[in-house]
PDB file of N, CA and C in Angstrom:
ATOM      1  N   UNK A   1     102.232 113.070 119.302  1.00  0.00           N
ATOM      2  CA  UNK A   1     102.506 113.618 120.596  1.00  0.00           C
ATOM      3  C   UNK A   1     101.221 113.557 121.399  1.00  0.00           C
ATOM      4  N   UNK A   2     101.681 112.984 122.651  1.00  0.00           N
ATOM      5  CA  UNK A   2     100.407 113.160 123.566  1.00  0.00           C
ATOM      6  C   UNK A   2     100.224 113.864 125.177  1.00  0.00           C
ATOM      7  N   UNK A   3      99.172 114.300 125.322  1.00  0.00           N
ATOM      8  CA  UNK A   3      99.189 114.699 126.776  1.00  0.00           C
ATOM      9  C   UNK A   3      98.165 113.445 127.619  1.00  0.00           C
ATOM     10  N   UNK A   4      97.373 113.790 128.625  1.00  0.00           N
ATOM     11  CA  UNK A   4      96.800 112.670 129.801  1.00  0.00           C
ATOM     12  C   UNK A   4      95.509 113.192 128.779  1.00  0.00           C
ATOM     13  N   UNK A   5      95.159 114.344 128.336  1.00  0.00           N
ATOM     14  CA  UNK A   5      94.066 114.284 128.186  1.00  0.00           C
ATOM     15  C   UNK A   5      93.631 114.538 126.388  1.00  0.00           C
ATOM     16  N   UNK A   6      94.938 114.607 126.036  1.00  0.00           N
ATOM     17  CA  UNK A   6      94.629 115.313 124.380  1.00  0.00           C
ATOM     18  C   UNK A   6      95.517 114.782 123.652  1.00  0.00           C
ATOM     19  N   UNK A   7      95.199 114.985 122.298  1.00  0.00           N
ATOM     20  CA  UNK A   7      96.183 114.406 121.082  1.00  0.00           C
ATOM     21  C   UNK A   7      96.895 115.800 120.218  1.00  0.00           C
ATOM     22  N   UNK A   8      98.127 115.802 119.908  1.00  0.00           N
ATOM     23  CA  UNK A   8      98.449 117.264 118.685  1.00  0.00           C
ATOM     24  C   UNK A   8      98.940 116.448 117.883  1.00  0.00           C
ATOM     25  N   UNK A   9      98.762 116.925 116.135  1.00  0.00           N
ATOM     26  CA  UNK A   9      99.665 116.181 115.355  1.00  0.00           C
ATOM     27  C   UNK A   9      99.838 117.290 114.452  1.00  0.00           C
ATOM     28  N   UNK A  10     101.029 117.326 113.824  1.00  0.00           N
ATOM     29  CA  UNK A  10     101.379 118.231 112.693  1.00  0.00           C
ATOM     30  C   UNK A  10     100.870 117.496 111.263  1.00  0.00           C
ATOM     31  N   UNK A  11     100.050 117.712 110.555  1.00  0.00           N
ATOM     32  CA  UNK A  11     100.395 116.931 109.114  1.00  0.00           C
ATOM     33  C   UNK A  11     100.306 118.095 108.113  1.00  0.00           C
ATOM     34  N   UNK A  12     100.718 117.298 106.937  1.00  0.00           N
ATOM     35  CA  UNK A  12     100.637 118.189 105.795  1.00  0.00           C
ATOM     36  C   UNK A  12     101.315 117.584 104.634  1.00  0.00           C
ATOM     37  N   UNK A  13     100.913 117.854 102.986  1.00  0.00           N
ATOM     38  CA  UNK A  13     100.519 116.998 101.919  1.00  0.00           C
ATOM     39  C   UNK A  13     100.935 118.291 100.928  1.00  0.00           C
ATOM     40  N   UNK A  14     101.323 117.539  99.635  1.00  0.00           N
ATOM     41  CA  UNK A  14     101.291 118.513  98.676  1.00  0.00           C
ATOM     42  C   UNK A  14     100.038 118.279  97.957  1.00  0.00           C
ATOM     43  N   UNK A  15      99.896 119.701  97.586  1.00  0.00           N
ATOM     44  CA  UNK A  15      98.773 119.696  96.285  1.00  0.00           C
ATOM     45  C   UNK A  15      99.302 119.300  95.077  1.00  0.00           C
ATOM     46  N   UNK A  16      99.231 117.851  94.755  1.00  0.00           N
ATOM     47  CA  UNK A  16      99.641 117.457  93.568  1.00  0.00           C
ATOM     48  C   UNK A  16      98.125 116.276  92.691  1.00  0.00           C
ATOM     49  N   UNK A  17      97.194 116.562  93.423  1.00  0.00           N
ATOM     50  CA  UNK A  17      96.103 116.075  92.777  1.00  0.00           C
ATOM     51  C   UNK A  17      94.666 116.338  93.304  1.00  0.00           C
ATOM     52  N   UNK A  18      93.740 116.386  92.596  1.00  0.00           N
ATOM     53  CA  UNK A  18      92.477 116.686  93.108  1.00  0.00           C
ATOM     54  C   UNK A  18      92.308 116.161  94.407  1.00  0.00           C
ATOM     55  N   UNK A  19      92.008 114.751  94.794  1.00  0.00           N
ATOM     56  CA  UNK A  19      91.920 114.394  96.431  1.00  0.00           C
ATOM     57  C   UNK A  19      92.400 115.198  97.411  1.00  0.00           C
ATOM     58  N   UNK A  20      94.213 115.378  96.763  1.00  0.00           N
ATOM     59  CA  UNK A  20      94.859 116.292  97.993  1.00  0.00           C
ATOM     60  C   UNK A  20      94.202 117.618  98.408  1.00  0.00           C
ATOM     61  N   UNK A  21      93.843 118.324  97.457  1.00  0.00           N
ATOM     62  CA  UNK A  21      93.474 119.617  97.226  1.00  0.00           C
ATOM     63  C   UNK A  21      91.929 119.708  97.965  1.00  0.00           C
ATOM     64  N   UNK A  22      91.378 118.833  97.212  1.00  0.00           N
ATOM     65  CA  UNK A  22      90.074 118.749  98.175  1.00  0.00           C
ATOM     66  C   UNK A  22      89.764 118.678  99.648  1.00  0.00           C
ATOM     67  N   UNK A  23      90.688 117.591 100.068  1.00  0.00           N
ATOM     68  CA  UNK A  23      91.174 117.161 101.786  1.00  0.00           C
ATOM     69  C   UNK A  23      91.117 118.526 102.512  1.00  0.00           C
ATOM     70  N   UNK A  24      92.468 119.200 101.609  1.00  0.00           N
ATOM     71  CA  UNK A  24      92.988 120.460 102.167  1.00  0.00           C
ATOM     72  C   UNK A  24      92.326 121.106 102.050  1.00  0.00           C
ATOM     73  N   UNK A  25      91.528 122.140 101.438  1.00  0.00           N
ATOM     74  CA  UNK A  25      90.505 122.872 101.323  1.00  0.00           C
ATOM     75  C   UNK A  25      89.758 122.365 102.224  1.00  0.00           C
ATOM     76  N   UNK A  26      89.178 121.054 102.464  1.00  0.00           N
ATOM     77  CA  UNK A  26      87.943 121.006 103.495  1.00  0.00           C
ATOM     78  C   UNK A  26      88.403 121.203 105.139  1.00  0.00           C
ATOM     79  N   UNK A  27      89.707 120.543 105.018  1.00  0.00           N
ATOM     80  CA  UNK A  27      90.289 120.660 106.179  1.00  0.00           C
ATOM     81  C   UNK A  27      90.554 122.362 106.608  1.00  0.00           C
ATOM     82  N   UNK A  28      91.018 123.019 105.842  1.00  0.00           N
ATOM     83  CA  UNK A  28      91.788 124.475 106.223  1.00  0.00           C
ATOM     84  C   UNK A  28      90.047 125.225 106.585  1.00  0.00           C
ATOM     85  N   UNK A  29      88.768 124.933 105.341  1.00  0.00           N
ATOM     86  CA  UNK A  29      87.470 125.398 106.086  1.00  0.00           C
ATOM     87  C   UNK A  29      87.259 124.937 107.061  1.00  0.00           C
ATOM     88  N   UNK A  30      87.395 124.327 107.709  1.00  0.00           N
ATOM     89  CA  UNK A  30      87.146 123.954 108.680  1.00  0.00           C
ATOM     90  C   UNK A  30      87.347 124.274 110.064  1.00  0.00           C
ATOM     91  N   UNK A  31      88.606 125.294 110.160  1.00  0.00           N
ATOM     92  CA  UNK A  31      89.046 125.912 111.089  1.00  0.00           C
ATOM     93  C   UNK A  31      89.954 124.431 111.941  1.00  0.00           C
ATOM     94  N   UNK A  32      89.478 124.971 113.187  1.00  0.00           N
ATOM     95  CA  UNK A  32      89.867 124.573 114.244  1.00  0.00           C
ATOM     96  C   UNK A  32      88.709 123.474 114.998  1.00  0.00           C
ATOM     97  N   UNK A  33      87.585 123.307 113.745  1.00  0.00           N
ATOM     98  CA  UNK A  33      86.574 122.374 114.029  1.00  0.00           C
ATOM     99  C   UNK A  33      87.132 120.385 113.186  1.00  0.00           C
ATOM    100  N   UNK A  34      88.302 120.718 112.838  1.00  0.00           N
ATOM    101  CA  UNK A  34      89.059 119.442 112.313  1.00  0.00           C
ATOM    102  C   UNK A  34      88.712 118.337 113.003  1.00  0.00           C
ATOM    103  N   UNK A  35      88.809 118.554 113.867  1.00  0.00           N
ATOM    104  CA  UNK A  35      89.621 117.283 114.378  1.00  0.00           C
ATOM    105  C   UNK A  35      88.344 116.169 114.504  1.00  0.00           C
ATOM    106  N   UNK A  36      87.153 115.979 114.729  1.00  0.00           N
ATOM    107  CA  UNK A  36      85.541 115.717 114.758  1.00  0.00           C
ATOM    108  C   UNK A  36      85.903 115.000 113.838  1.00  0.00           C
ATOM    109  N   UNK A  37      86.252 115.677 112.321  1.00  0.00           N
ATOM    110  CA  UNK A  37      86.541 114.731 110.617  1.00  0.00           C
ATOM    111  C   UNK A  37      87.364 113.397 111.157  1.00  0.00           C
ATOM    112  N   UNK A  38      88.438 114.573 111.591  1.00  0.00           N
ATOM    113  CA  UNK A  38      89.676 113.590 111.097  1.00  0.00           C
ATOM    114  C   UNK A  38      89.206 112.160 112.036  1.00  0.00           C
ATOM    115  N   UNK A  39      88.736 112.481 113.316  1.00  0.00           N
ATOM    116  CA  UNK A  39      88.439 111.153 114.611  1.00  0.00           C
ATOM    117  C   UNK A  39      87.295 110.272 113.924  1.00  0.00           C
ATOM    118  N   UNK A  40      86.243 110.600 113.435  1.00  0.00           N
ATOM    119  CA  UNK A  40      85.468 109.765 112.602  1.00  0.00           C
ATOM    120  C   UNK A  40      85.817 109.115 111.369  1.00  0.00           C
ATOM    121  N   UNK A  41      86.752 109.749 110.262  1.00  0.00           N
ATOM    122  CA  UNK A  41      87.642 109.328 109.159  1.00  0.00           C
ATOM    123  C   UNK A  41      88.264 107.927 109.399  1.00  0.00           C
ATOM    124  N   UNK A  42      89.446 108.273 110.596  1.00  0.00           N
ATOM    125  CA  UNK A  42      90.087 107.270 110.904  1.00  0.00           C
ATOM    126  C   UNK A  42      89.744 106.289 111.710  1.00  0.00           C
ATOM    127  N   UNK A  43      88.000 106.765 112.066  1.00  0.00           N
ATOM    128  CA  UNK A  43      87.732 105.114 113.031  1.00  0.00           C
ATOM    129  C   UNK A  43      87.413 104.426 112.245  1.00  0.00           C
ATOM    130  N   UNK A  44      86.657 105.077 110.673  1.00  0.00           N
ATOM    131  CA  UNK A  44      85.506 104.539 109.783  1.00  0.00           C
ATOM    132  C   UNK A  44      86.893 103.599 108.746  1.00  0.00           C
ATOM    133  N   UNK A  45      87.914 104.160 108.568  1.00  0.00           N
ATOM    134  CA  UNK A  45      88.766 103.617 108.006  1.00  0.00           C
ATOM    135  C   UNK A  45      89.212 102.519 108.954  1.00  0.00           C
ATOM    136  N   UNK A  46      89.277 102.507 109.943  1.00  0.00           N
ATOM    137  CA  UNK A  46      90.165 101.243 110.780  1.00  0.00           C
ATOM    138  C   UNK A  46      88.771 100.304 110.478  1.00  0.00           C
ATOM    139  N   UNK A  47      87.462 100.685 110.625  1.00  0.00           N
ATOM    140  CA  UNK A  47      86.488  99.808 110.748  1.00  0.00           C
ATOM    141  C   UNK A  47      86.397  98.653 109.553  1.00  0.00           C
ATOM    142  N   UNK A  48      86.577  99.598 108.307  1.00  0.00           N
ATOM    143  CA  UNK A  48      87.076  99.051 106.498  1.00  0.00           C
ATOM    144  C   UNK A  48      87.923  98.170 107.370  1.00  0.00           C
ATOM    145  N   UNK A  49      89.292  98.354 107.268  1.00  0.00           N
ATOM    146  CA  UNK A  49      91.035  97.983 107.213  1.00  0.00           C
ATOM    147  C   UNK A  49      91.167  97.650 108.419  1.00  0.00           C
ATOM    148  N   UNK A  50      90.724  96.456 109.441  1.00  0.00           N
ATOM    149  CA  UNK A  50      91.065  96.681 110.731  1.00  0.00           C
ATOM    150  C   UNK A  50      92.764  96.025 110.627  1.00  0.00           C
ATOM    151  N   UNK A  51      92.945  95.636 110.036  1.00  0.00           N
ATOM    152  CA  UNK A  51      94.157  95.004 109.573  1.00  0.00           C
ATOM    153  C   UNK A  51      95.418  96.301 109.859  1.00  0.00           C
ATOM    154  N   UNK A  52      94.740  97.565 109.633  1.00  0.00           N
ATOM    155  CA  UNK A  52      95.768  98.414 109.778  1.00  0.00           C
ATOM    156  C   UNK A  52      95.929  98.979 110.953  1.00  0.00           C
ATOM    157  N   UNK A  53      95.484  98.201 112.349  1.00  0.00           N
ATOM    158  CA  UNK A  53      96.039  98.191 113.493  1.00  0.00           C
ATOM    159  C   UNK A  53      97.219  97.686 113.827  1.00  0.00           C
ATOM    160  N   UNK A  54      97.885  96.651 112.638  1.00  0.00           N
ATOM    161  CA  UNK A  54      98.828  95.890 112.953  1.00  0.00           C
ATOM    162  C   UNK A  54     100.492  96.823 112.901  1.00  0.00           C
ATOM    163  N   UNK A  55     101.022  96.452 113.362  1.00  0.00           N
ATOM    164  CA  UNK A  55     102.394  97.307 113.401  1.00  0.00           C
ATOM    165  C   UNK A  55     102.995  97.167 111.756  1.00  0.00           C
ATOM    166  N   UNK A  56     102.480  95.833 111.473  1.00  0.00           N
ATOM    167  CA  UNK A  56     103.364  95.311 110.277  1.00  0.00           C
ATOM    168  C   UNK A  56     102.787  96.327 108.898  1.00  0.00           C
ATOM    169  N   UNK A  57     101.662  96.752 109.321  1.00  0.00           N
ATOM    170  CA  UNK A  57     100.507  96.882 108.127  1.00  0.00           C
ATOM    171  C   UNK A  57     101.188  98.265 107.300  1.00  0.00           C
ATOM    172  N   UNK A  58     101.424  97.785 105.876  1.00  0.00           N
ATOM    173  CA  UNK A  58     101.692  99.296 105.364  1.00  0.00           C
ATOM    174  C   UNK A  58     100.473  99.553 104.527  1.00  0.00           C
ATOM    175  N   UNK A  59     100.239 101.424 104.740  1.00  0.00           N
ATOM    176  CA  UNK A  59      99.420 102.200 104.133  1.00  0.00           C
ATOM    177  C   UNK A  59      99.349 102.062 102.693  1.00  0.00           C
ATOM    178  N   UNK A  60      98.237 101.565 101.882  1.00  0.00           N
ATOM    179  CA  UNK A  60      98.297 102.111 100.720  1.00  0.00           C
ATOM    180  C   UNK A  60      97.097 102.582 100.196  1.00  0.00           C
ATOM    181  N   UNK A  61      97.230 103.837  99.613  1.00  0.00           N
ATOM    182  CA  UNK A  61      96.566 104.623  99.110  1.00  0.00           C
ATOM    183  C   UNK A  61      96.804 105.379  97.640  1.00  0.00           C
ATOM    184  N   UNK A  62      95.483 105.262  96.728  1.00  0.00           N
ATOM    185  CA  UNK A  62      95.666 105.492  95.070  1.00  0.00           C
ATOM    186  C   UNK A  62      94.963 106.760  95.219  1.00  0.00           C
ATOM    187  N   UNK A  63      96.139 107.749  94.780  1.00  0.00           N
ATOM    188  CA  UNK A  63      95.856 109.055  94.308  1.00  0.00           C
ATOM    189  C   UNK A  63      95.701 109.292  92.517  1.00  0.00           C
ATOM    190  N   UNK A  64      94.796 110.078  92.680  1.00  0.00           N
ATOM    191  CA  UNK A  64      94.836 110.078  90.750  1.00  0.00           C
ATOM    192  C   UNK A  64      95.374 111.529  90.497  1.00  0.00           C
ATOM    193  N   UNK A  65      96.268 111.477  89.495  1.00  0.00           N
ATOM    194  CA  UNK A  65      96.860 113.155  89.191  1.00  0.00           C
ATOM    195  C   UNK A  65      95.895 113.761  89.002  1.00  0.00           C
ATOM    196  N   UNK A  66      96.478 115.405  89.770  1.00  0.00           N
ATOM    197  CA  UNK A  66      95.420 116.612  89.315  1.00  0.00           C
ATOM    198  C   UNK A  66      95.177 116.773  87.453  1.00  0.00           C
ATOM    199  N   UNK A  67      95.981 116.515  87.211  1.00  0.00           N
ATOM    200  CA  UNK A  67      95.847 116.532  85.582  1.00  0.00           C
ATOM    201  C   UNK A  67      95.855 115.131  84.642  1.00  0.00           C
ATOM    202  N   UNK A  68      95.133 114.565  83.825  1.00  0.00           N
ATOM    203  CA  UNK A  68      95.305 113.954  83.243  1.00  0.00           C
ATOM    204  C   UNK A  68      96.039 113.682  82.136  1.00  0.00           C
ATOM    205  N   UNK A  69      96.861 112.194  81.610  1.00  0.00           N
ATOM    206  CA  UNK A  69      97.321 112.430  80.419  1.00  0.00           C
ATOM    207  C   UNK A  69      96.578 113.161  79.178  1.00  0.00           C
ATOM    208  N   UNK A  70      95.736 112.749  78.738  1.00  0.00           N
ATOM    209  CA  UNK A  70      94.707 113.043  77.802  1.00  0.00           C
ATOM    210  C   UNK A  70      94.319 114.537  78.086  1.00  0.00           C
ATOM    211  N   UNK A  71      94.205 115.279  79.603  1.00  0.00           N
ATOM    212  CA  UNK A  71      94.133 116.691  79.387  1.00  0.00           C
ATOM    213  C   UNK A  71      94.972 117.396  78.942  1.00  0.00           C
ATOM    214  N   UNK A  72      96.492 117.045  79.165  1.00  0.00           N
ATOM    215  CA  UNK A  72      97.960 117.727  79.069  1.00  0.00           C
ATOM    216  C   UNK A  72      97.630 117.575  77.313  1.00  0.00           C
ATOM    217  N   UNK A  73      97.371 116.303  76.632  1.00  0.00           N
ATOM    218  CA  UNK A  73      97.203 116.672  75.414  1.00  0.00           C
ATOM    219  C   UNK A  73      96.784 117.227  74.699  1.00  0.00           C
ATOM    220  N   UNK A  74      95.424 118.182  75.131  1.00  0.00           N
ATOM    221  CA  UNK A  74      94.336 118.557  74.436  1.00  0.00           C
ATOM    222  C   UNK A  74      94.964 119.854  75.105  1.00  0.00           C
ATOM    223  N   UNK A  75      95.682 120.481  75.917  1.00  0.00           N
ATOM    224  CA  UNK A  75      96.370 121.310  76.162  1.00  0.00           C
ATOM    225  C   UNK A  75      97.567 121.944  74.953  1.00  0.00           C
ATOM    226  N   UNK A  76      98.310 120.737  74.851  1.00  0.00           N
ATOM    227  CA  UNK A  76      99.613 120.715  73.718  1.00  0.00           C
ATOM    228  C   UNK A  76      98.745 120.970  72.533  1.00  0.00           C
ATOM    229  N   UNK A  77      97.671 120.293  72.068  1.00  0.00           N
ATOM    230  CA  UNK A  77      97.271 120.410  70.721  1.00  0.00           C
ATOM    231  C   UNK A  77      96.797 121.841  70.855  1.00  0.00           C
ATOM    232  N   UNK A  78      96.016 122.592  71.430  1.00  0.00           N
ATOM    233  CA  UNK A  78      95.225 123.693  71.726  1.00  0.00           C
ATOM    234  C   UNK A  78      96.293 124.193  71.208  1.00  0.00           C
ATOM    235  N   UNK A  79      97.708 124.488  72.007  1.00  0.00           N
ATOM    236  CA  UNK A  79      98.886 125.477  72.104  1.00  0.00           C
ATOM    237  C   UNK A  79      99.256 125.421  70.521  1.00  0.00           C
ATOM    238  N   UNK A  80      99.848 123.851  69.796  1.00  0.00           N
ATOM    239  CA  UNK A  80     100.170 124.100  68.563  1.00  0.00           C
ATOM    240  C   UNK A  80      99.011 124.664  67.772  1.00  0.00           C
ATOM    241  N   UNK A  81      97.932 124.176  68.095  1.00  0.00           N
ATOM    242  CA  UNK A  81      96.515 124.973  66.655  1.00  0.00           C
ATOM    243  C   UNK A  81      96.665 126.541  66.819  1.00  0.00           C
ATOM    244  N   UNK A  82      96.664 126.825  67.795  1.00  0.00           N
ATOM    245  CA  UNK A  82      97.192 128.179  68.284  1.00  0.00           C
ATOM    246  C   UNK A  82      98.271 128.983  67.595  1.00  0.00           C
ATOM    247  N   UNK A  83      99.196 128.506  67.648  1.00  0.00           N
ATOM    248  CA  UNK A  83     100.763 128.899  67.044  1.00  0.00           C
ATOM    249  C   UNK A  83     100.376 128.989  65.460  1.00  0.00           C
ATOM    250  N   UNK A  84     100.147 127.408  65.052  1.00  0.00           N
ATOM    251  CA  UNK A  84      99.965 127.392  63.669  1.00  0.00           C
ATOM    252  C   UNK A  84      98.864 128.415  63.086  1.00  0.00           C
ATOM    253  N   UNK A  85      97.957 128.597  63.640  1.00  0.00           N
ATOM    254  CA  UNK A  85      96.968 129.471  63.601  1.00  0.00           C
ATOM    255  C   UNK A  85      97.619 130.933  63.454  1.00  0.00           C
ATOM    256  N   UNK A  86      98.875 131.604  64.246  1.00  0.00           N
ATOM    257  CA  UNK A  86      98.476 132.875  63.960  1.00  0.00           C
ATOM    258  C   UNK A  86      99.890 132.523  63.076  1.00  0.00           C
ATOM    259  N   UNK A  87     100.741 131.538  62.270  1.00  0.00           N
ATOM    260  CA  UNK A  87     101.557 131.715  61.557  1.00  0.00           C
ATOM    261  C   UNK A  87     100.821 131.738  60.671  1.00  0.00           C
ATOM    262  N   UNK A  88      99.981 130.767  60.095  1.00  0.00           N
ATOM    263  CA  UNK A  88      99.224 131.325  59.024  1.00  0.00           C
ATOM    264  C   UNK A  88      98.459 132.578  58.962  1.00  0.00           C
ATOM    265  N   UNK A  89      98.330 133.273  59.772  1.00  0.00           N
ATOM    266  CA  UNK A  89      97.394 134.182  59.800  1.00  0.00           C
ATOM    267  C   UNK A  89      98.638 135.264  59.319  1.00  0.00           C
ATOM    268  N   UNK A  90      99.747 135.288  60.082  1.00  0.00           N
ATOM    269  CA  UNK A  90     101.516 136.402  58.908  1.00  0.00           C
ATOM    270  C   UNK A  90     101.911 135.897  57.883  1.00  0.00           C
ATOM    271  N   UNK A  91     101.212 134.357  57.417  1.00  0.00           N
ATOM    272  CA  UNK A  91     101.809 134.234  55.761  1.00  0.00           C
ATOM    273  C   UNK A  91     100.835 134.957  55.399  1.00  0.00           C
ATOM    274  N   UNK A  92      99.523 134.654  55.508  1.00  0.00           N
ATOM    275  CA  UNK A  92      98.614 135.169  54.754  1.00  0.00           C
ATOM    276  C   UNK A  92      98.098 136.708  54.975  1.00  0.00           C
ATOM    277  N   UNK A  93      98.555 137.780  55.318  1.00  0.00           N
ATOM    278  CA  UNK A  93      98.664 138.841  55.131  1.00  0.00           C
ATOM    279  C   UNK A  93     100.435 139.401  55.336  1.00  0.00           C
ATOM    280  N   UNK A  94     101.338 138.766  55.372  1.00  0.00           N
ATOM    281  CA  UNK A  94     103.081 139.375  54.563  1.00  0.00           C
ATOM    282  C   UNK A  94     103.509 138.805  53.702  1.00  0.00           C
ATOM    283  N   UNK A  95     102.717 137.470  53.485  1.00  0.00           N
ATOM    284  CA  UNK A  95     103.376 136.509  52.480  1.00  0.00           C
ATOM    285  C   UNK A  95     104.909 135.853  52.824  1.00  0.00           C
ATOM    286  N   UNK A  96     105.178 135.990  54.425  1.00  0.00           N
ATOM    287  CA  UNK A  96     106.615 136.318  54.625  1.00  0.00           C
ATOM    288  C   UNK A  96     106.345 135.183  55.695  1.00  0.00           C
ATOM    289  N   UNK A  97     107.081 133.842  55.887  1.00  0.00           N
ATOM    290  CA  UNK A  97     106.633 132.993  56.794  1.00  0.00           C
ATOM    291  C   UNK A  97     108.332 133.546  57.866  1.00  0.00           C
ATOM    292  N   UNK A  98     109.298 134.450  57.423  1.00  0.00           N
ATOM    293  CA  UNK A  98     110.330 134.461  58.415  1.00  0.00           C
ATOM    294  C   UNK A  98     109.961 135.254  59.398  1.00  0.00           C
ATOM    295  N   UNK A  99     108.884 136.055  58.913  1.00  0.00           N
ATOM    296  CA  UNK A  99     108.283 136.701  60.282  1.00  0.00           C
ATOM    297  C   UNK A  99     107.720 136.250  61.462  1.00  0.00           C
ATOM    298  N   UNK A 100     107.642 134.759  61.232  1.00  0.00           N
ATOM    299  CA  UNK A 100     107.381 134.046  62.754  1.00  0.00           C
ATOM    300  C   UNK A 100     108.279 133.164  62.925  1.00  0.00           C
ATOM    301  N   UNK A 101     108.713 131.641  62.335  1.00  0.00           N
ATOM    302  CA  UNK A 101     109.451 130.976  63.343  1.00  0.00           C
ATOM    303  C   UNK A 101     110.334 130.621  61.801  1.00  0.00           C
ATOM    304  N   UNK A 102     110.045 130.815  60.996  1.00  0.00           N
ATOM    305  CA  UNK A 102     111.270 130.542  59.525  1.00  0.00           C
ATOM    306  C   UNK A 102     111.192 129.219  58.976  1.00  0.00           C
ATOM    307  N   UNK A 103     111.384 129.514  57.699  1.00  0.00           N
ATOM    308  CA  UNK A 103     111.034 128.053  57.264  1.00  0.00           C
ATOM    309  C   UNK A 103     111.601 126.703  57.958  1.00  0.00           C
ATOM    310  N   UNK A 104     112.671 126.708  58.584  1.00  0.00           N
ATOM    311  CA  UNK A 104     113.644 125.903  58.893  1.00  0.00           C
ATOM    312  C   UNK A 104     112.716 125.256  60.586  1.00  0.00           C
ATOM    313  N   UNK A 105     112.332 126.762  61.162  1.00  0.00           N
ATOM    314  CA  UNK A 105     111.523 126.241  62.492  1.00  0.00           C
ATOM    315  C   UNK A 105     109.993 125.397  61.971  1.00  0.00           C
ATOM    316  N   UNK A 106     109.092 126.077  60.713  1.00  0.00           N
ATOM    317  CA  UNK A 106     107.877 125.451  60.539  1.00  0.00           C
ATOM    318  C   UNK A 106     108.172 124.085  60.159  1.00  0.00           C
ATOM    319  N   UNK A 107     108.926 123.854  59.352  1.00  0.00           N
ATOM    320  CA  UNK A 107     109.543 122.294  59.068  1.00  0.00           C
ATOM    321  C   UNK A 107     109.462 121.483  60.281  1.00  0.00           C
ATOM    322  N   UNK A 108     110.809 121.941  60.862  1.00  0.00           N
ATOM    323  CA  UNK A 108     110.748 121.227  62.287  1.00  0.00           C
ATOM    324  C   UNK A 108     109.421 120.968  62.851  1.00  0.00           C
ATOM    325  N   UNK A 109     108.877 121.602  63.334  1.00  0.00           N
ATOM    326  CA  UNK A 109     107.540 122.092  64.199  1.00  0.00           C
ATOM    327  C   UNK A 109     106.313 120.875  63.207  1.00  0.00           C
ATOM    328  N   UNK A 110     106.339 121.020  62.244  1.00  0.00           N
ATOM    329  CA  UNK A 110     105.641 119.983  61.721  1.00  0.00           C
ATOM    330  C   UNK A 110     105.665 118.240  61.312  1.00  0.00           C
ATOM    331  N   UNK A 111     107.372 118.160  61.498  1.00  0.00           N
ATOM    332  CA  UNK A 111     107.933 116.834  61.021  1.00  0.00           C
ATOM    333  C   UNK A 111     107.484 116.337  62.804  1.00  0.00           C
ATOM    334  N   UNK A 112     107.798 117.365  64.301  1.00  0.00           N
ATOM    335  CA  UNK A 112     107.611 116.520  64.952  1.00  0.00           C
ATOM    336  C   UNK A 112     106.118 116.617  66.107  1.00  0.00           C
ATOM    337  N   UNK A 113     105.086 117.062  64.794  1.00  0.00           N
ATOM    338  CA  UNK A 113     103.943 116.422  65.497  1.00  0.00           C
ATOM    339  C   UNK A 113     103.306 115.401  65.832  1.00  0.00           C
ATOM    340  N   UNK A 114     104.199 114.440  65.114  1.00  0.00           N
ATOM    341  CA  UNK A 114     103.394 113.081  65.260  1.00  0.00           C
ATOM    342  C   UNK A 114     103.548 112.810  66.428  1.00  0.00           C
ATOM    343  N   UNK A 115     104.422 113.244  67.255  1.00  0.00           N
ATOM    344  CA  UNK A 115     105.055 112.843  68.409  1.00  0.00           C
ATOM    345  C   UNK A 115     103.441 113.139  69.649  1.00  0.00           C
ATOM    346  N   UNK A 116     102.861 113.595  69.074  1.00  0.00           N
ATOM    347  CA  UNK A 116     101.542 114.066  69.712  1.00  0.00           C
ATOM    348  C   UNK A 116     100.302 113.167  69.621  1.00  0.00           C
ATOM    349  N   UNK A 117     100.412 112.643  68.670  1.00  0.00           N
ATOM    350  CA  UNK A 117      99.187 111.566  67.660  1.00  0.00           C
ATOM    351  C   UNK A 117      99.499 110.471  68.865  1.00  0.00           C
TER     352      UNK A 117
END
């Protein structure tokens, strides 16, 4: 949208990865002093990409997830060492493994860790 003398634009992004999050955070500090970024951003980018003056030109841009595969794993493993950790900790003072997940669940729970490896 434009007036004779000014520009308004609405935008807005999910936080679904570090870049986004960062943008946003610098942008929201920023107040109402934005717009300075954003007008230098996008000249310095057209200057890169002048190509993306063209009508035809589509945007592309590589976001990397806020989380990594390899973190989510070391997450999952944490959680099972965890679990397994305090089941052994009720065999070894009730002698009684039905007091946590039963023989039938530790079985399970162990046949499908490989699924983790």
């Amino acid at each position: 949208m434009g007036t004779p003398d000014k520009y308004r634009f609405t935008i807005q992004w999910g936080a679904d990865s570090a870049d986004k999050i960062q943008a946003g955070e610098t942008l929201k500090n920023l107040g109402n002093r934005k717009s300075r970024l954003i007008v230098e951003a996008v000249t310095a980018y057209i200057k890169i990409n002048p190509e993306s003056l063209s009508s035809r030109y589509k945007f592309h841009s590589a976001v990397e997830p806020a989380v990594t595969q390899s973190q989510v794993e070391t997450i999952v493993r944490n959680m099972i060492n965890a679990r397994l950790t305090n089941i052994m900790h009720v065999v070894n003072t009730t002698g009684n493994l039905d007091d946590t997940v039963g023989n039938d669940g530790l079985d399970m729970m162990i046949q499908n860790l490989d699924m983790f490896a």
